[in-house]
Protein backbone atom coordinates (compact mmCIF):
# COMPACT_ATOMS: atom_id res chain seq x y z
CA UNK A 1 30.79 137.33 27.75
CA UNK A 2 27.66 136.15 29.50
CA UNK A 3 27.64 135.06 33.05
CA UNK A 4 24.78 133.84 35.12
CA UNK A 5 24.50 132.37 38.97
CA UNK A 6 22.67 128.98 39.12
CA UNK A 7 21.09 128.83 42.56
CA UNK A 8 19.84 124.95 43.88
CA UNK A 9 17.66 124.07 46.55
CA UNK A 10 17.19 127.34 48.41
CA UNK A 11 14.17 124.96 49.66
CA UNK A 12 13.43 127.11 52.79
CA UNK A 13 12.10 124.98 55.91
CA UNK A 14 14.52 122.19 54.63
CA UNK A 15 17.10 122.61 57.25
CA UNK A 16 13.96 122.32 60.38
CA UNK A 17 12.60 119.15 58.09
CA UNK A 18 16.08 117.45 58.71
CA UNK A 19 17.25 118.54 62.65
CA UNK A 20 16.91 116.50 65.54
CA UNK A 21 17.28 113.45 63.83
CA UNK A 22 18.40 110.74 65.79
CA UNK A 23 21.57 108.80 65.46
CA UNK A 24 19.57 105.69 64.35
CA UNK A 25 17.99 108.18 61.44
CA UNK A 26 20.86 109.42 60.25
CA UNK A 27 22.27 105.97 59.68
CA UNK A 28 19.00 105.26 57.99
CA UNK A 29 20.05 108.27 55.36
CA UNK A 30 23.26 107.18 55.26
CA UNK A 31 22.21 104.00 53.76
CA UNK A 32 20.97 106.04 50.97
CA UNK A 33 24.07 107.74 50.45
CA UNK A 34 22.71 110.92 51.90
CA UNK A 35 24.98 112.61 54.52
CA UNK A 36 22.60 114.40 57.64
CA UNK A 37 24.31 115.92 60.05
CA UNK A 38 23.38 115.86 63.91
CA UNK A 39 21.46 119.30 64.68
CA UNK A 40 19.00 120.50 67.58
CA UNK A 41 15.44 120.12 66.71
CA UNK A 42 14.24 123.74 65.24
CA UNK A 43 11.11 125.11 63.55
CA UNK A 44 10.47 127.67 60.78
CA UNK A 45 12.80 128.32 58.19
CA UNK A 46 15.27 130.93 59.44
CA UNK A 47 18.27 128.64 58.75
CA UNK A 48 17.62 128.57 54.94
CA UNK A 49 16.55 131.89 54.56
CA UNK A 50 19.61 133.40 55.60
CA UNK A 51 21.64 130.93 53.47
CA UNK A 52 19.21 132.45 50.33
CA UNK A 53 19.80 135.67 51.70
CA UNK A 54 23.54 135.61 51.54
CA UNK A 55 23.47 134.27 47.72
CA UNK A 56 21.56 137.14 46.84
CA UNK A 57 24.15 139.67 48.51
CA UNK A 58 26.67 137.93 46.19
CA UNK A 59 24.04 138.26 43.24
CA UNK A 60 24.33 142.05 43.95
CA UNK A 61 27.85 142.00 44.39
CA UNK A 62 28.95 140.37 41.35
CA UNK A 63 26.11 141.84 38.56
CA UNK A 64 25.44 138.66 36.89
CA UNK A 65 23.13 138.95 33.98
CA UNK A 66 20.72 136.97 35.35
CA UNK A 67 19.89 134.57 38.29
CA UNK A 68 18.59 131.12 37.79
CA UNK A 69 16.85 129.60 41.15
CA UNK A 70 17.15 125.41 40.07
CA UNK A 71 13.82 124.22 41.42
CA UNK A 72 12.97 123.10 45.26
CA UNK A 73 12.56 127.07 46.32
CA UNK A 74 10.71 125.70 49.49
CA UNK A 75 10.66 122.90 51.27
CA UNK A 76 6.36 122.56 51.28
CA UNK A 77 4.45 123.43 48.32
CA UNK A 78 1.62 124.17 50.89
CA UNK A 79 3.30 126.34 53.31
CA UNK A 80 2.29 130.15 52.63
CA UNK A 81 5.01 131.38 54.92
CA UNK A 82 7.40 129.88 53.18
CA UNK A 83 7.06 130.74 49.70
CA UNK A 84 6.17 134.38 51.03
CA UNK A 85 9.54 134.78 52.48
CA UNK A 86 10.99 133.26 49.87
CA UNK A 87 9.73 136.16 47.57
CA UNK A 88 10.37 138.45 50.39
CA UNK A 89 14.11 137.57 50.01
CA UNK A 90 14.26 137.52 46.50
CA UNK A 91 13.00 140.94 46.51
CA UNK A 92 16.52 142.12 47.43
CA UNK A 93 17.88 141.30 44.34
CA UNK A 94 18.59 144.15 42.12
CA UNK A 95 15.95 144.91 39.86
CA UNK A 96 18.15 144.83 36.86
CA UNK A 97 19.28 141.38 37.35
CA UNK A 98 16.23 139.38 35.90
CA UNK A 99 15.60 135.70 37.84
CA UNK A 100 14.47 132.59 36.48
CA UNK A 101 12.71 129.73 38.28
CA UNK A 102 13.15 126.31 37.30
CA UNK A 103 10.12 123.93 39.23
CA UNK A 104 11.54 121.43 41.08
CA UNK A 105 9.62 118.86 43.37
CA UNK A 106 8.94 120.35 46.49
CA UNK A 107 7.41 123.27 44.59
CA UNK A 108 4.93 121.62 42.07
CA UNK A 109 3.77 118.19 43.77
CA UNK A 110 1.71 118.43 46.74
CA UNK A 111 3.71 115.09 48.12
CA UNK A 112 6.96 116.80 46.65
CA UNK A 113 7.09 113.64 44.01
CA UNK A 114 3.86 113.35 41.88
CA UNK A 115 2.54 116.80 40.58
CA UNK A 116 -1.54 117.05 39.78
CA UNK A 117 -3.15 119.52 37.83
CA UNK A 118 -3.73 121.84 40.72
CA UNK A 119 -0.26 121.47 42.09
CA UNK A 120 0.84 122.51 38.78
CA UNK A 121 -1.68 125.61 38.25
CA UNK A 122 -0.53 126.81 41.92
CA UNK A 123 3.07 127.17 40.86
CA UNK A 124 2.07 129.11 37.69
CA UNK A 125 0.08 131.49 39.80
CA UNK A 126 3.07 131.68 42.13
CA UNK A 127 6.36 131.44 39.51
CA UNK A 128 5.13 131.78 36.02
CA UNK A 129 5.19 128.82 33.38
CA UNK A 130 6.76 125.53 34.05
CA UNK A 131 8.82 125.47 31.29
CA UNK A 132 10.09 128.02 29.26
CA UNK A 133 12.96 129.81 26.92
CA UNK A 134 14.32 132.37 27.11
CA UNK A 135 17.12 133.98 25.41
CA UNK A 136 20.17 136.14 26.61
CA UNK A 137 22.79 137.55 24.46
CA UNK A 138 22.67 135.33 21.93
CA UNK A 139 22.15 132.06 24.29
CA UNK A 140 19.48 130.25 24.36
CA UNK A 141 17.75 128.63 27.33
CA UNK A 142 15.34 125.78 27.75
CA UNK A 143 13.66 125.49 31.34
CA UNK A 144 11.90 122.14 31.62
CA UNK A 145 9.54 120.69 33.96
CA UNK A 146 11.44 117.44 35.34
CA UNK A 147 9.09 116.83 37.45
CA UNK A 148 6.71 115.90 35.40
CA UNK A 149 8.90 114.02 33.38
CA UNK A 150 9.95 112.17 36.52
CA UNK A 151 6.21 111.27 37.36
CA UNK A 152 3.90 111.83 34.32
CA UNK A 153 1.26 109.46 35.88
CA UNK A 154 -1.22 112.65 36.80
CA UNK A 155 -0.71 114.32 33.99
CA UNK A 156 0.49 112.24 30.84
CA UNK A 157 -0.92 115.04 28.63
CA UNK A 158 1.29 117.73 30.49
CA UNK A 159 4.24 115.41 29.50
CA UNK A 160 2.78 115.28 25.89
CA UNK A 161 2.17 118.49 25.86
CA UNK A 162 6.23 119.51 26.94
CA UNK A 163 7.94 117.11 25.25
CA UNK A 164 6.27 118.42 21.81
CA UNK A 165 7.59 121.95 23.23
CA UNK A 166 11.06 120.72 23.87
CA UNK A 167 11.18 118.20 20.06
CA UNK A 168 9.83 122.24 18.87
CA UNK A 169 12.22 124.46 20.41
CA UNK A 170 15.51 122.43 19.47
CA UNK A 171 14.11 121.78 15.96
CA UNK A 172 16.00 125.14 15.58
CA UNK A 173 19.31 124.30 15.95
CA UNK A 174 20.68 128.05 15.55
CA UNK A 175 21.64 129.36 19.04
CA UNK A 176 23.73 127.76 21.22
CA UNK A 177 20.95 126.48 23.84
CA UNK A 178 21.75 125.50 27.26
CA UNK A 179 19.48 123.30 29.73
CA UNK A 180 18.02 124.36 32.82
CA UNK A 181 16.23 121.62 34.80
CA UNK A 182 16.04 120.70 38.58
CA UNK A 183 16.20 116.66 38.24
CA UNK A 184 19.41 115.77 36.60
CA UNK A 185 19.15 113.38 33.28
CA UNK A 186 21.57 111.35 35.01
CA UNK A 187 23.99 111.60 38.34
CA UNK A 188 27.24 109.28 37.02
CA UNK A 189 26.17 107.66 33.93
CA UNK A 190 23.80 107.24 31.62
CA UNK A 191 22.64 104.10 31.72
CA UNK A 192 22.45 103.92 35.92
CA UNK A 193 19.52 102.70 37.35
CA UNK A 194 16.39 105.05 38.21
CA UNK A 195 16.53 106.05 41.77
CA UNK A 196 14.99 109.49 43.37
CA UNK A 197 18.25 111.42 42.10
CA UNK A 198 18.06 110.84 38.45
CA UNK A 199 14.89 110.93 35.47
CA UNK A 200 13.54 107.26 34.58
CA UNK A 201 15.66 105.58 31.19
CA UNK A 202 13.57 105.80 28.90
CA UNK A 203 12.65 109.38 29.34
CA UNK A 204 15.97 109.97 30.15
CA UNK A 205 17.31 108.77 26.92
CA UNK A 206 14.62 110.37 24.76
CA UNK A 207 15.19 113.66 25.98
CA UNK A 208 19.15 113.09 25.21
CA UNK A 209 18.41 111.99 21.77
CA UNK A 210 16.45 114.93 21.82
CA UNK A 211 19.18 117.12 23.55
CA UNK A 212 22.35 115.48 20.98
CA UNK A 213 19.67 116.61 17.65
CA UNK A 214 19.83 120.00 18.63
CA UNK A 215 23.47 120.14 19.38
CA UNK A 216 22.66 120.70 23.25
CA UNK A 217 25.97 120.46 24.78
CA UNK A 218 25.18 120.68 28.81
CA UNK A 219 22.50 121.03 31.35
CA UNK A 220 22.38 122.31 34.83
CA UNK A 221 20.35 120.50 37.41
CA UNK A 222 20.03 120.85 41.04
CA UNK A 223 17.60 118.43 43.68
CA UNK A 224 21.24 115.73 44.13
CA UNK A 225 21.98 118.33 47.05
CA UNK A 226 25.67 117.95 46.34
CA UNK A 227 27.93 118.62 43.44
CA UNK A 228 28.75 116.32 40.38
CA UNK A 229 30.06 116.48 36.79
CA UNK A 230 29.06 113.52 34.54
CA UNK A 231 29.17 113.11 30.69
CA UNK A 232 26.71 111.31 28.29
CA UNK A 233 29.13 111.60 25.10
CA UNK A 234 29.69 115.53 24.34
CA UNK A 235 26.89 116.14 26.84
CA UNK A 236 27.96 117.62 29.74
CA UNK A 237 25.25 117.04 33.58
CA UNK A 238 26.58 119.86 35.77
CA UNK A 239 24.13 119.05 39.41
CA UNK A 240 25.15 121.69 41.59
CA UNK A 241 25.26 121.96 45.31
CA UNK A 242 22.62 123.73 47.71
CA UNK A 243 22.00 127.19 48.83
CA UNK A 244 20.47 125.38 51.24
CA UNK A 245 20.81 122.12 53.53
CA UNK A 246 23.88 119.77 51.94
CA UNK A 247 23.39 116.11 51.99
CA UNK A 248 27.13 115.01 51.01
CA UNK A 249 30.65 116.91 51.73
CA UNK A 250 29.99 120.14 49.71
CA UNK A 251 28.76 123.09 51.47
CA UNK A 252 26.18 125.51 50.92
CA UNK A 253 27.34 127.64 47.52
CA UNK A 254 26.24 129.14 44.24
CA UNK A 255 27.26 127.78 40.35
CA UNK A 256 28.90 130.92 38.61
CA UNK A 257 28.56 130.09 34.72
CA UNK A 258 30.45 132.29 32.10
CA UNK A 259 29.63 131.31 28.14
CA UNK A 260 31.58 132.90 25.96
CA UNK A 261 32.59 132.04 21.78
CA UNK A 262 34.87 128.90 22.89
CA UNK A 263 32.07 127.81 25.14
CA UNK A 264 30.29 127.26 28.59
CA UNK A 265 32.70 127.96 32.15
CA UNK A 266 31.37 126.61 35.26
CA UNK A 267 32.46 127.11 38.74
CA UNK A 268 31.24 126.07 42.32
CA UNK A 269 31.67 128.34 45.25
CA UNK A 270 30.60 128.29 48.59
CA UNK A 271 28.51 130.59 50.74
CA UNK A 272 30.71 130.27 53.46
CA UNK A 273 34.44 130.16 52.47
CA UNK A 274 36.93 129.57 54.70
């Protein structure tokens, strides 16, 4: 059996980005179905750094064999301090437990929405490619860039560039292949309208055209800040929580994932359990 932790939106300096809102704020976010709640005004990123630190004591713990971080590591793409304590952190995993990085959009796009060629060539000095597979007992993994896909309007030949990757890789329909993204296809259903939480339709649909040829059977996804299950057909949108700052009722947690011969277990947990 293979089992791997899917970490979402560490995004350290999220947690000082959203304190000492007001109550007239948080209304405002509640109006876009986003759940703040009422904290002091703080700086830094201490908050989410501990949270990241605590999922990687539980990484340790329970010898997964590998680690997948879901995109948003940090909270600004531009902020030194916080991607070096993110690696900082992440150098307390165990060395033998590989970790994956997924882009997401406060990492790649220096507005965290559009990414630009530079934006993009700083995370590859930073992470390593965009997207990616990679290949684990057997399973196969596709990391893509939804950010990009999301907004291609920088860097149409990027999007060219990864969606001939993606038609490539799942030509070969051989190993089971699982998706590893940080925007989810879709939040509920599949034909929903395009808001911030989901990809635009008519990528959306390509890519699960693409996704049903290849006999891709689920994706995980992160960037919703809370946890959902939706189904496109036999397709199977897992968006877990955060490690990080929660916008909705779940808490803080990690995805445990377990694939064995009669197929792919998923679990939410949280950091803190009561």
């Amino acid at each position: 059996m293979l089992r791997f932790i899917f970490l979402a939106d560490t995004q350290l300096g999220c947690y000082a980005t959203f304190s000492g809102f007001t109550e007239e704020q948080i209304e405002q976010y509640a109006t876009m179905g986003m759940r703040v709640r009422p904290t002091p005004r703080v700086e830094g990123f201490e908050w989410d750094s501990r949270q990241y630190r605590k999922a990687i004591e539980i990484a340790n713990h329970l010898r997964p064999d590998f680690v997948v971080v879901g995109g948003d590591m940090v909270d600004d793409a531009n902020a030194e301090d916080q991607l070096d304590e993110l690696m900082a952190v992440t150098a307390r995993l165990d060395r033998s437990i590989p970790m994956y990085w997924v882009p997401g959009n406060h990492d790649i796009a220096p507005d965290a929405l559009v990414p630009d060629s530079a934006s993009i060539a700083s995370y590859r000095d930073a992470f390593g490619p965009d997207y990616y597979v990679f290949e684990v007992a057997g399973t196969r993994f596709l990391v893509v860039n939804t950010v990009v896909i999301d907004h291609p309007e920088r860097m149409w030949s990027d999007w060219e560039s990864q969606r001939e990757f993606i038609a490539e890789t799942l030509s070969d329909t051989g190993p089971r292949t699982i998706l590893l993204g940080h925007h989810p296809l879709f939040v509920e259903r599949v034909d929903e309208p395009d808001s911030y939480w989901n990809l635009p339709f008519e990528r959306r649909v390509y890519l699960l055209d693409l996704l049903k040829a290849g006999g891709v059977r689920i994706g995980f996804a992160g960037h919703w800040h809370r946890n959902t299950v939706a189904f496109a057909g036999e397709f199977e949108m897992v968006v877990s929580g955060p490690v990080g700052v929660p916008l909705g009722d779940d808490p803080s947690g990690y995805r445990l994932v377990e694939v064995d011969e009669e197929g792919v277990h998923h679990r939410y947990y949280p950091l803190d359990p009561d």
